[in-house]
Protein backbone atom coordinates (compact mmCIF):
# COMPACT_ATOMS: atom_id res chain seq x y z
CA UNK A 1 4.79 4.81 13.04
CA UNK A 2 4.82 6.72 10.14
CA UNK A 3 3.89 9.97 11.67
CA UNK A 4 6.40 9.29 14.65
CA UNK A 5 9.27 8.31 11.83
CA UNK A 6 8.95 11.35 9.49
CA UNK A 7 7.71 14.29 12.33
CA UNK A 8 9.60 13.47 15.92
CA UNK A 9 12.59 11.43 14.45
CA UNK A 10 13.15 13.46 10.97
CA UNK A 11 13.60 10.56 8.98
CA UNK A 12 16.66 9.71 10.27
CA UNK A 13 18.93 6.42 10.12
CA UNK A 14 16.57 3.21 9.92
CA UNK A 15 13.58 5.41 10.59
CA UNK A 16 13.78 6.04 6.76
CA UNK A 17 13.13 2.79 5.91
CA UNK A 18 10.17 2.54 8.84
CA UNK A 19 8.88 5.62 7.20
CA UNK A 20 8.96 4.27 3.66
CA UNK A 21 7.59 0.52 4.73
CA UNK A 22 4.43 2.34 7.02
CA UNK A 23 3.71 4.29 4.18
CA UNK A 24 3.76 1.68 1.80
CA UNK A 25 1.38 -0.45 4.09
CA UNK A 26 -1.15 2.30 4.94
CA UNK A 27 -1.33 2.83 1.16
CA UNK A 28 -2.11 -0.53 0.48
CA UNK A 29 -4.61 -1.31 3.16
CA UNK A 30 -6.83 2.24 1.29
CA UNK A 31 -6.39 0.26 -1.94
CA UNK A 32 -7.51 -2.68 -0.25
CA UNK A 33 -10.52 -1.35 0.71
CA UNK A 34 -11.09 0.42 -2.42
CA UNK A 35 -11.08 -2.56 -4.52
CA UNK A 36 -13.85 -4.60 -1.83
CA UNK A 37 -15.58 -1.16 -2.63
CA UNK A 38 -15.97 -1.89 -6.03
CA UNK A 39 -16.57 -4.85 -6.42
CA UNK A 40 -19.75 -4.27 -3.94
CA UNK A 41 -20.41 -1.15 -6.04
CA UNK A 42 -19.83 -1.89 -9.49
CA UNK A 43 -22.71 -3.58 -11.34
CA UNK A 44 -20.29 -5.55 -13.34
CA UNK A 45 -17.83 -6.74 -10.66
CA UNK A 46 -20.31 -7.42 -8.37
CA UNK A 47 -21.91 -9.95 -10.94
CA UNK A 48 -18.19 -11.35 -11.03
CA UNK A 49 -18.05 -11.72 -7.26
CA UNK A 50 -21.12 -10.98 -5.18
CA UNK A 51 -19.91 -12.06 -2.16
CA UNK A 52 -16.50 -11.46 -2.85
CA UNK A 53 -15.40 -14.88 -2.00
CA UNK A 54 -15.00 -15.85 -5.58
CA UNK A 55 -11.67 -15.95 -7.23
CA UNK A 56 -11.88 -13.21 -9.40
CA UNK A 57 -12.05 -10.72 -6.09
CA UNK A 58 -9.18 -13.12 -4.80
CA UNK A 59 -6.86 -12.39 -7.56
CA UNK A 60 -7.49 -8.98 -8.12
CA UNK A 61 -6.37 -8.75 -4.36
CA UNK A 62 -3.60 -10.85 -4.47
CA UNK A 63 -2.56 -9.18 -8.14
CA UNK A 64 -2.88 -5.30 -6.33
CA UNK A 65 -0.83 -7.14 -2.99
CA UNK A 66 1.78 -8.47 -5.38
CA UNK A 67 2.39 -4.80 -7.25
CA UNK A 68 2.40 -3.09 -3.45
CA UNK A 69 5.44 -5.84 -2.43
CA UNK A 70 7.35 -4.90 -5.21
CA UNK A 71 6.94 -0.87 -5.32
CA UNK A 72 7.70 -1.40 -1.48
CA UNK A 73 10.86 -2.78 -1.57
CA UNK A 74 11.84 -0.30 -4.66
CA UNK A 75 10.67 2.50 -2.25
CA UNK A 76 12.25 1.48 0.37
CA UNK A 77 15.93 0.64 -1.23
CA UNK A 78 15.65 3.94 -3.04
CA UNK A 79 14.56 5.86 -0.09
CA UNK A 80 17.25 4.68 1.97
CA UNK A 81 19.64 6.58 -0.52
CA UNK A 82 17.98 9.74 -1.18
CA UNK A 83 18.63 13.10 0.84
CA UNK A 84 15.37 14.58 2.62
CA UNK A 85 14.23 17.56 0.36
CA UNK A 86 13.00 20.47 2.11
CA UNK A 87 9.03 20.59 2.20
C-alpha cells in the first residue's frame, strides 16, 4: 500500500495519510521483530524473559506499540499538511 500510495498515486489526497499510516506500520512490525531478537539474543534479556512470555518482554512490546501509536498519528496529522518535497 505504501509503495502503490507514494509511486502510482503520488501521494495525493487521502493517499497521504495511507502512505504515512503503511509506513508507520511496516516500521513498527521491523521494531517488533527486533526487540523478540533481543531478547532471544541478549544474555541479559533473555535471563529476563527466556521464552518471551514473561511480562517484562510484554511491556517492552506494549511500551515500543504505545510510542509507534502516538508518532503515528503525529505523522500522519502533520503529513497531511505538508507539501511533497522533490526527491
Amino acid at each position: 500500500m505504501a509503495f502503490y500510495a507514494r509511486y502510482t498515486r503520488q501521494l495525493a489526497g487521502a493517499w497521504r495519510r495511507t502512505y504515512a499510516v503503511t509506513a508507520m506500520i511496516a516500521l513498527y512490525l521491523n521494531v517488533f521483530v527486533l526487540v523478540a531478537q533481543l531478547f532471544m539474543k541478549v544474555p541479559a534479556l533473555k535471563a529476563l524473559a527466556p521464552t518471551q512470555s514473561e511480562p517484562p518482554f510484554k511491556m517492552t512490546q506494549l511500551v515500543v506499540l504505545a510510542i509507534f501509536v502516538v508518532l503515528g498519528v503525529f505523522a500522519t496529522l502533520r503529513f497531511r499538511n505538508e507539501q511533497l518535497r522533490a526527491l
